[in-house]
Protein backbone atom coordinates (compact mmCIF):
# COMPACT_ATOMS: atom_id res chain seq x y z
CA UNK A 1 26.13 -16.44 -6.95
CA UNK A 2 27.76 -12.91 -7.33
CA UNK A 3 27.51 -13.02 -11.42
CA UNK A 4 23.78 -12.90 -10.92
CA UNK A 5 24.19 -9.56 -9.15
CA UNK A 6 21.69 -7.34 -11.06
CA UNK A 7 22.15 -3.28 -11.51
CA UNK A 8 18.34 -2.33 -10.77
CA UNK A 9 17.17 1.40 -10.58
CA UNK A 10 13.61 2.00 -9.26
CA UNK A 11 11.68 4.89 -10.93
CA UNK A 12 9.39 6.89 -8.56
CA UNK A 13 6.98 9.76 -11.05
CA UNK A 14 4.83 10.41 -8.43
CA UNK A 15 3.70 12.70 -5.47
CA UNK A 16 4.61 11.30 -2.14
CA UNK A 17 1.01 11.08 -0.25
CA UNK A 18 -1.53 10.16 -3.38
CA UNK A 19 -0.30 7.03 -3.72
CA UNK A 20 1.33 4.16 -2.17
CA UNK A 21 4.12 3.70 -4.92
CA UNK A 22 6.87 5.56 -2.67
CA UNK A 23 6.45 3.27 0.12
CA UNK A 24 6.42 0.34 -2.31
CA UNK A 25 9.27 1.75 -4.25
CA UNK A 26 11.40 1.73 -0.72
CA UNK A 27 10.02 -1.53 0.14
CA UNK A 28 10.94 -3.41 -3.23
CA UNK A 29 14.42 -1.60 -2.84
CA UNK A 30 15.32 -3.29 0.36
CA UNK A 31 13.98 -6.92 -0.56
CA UNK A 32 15.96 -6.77 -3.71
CA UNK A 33 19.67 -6.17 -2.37
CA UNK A 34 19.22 -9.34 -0.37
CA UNK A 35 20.44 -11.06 -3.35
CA UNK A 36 23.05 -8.20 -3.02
CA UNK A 37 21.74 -6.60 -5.83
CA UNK A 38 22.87 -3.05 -6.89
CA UNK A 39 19.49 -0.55 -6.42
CA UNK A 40 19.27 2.56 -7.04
CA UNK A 41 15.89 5.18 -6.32
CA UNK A 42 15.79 7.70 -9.25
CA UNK A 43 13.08 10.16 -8.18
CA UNK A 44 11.84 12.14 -11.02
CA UNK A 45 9.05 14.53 -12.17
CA UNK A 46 6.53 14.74 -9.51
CA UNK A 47 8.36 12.21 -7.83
CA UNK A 48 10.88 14.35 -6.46
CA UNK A 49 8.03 16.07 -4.08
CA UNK A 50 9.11 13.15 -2.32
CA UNK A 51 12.56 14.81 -1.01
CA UNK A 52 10.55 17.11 0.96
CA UNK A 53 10.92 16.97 4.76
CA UNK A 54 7.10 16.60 5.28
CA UNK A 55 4.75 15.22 8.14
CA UNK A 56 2.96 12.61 7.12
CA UNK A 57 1.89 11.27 10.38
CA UNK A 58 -0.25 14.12 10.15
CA UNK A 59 -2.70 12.22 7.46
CA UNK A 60 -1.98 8.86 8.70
CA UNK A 61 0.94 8.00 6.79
CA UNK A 62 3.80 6.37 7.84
CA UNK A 63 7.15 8.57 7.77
CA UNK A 64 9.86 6.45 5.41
CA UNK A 65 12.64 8.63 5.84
CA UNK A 66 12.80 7.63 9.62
CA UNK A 67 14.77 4.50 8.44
CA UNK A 68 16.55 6.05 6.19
CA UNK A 69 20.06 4.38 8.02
CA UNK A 70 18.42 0.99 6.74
CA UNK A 71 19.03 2.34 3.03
CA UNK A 72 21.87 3.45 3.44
CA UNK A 73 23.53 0.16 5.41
CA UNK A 74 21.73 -1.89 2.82
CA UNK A 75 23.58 0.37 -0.38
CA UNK A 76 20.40 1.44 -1.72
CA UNK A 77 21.09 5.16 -3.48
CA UNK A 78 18.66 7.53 -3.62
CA UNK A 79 18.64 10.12 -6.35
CA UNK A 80 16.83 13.12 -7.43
CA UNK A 81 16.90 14.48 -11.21
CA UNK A 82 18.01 18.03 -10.73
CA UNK A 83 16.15 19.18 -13.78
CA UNK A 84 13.01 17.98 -12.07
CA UNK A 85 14.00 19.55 -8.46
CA UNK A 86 14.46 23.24 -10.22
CA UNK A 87 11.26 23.40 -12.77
CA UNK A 88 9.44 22.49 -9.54
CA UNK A 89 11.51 24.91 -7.09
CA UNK A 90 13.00 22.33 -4.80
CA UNK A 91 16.19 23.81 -3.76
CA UNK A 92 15.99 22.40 -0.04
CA UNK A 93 15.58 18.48 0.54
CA UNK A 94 16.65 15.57 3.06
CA UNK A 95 20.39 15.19 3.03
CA UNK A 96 19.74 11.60 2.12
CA UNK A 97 18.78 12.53 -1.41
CA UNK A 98 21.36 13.16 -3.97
CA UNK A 99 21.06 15.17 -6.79
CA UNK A 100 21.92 14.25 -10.20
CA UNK A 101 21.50 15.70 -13.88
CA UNK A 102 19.73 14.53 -16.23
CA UNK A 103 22.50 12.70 -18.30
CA UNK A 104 23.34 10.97 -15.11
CA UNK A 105 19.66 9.93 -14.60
CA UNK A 106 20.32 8.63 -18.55
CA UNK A 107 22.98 7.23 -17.77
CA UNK A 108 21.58 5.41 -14.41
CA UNK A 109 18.76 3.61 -16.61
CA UNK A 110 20.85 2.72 -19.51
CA UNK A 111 23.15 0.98 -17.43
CA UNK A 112 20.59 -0.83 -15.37
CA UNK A 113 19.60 -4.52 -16.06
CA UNK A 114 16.37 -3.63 -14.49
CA UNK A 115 14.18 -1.37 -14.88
CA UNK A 116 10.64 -0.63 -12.54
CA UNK A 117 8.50 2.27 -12.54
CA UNK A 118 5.77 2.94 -10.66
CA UNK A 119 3.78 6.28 -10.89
């Protein structure tokens, strides 16, 4: 069963709290390294409001990066495009996030077998 291990990246373009497509995004993520799948979270344009430390208990949202450890133990990556992060002036995030350039976000889809986006 490990030759049908799949390279999948998960494409997040939008704000954190208008939408339900972070939470989703995180949610698909997990369910799809049970088949020990390789995921990756590429956060880009508005997406990357997302690495934020922000309260969203405060409108009745749920806070994702609270299980952050689950990502982590499960080898989900999350990444931020740093071209995205500076034309929005995001120079402080969660520790969780890493940032990458934009080749690397290139190169992070190319060499996916799958590819979702949500927005």
């Amino acid at each position: 069963m490990k030759n049908n291990i799949k390279k999948i990246v998960i494409i997040i373009r939008s704000t954190p709290f208008n939408t339900l497509a972070l939470s989703e995004a995180f949610r698909m993520g997990i369910g799809m390294t049970l088949s020990d799948n390789k995921v990756n979270i590429l956060l880009i344009g508005d997406g990357v409001w997302s690495v934020l430390s922000l309260s969203p208990h405060m409108i009745g949202r749920p806070n994702l990066f609270e299980s952050i450890e689950l990502f982590s133990a499960c080898g989900v990556r999350i990444v931020a495009d740093g071209l995205s992060l500076e034309e929005r002036n995001i120079s402080e995030y969660e520790s969780h996030v890493e940032k990458v350039s934009r080749d690397e976000v290139y190169k992070i889809i190319s060499d996916s077998d799958v590819v979702v986006s949500f927005r």
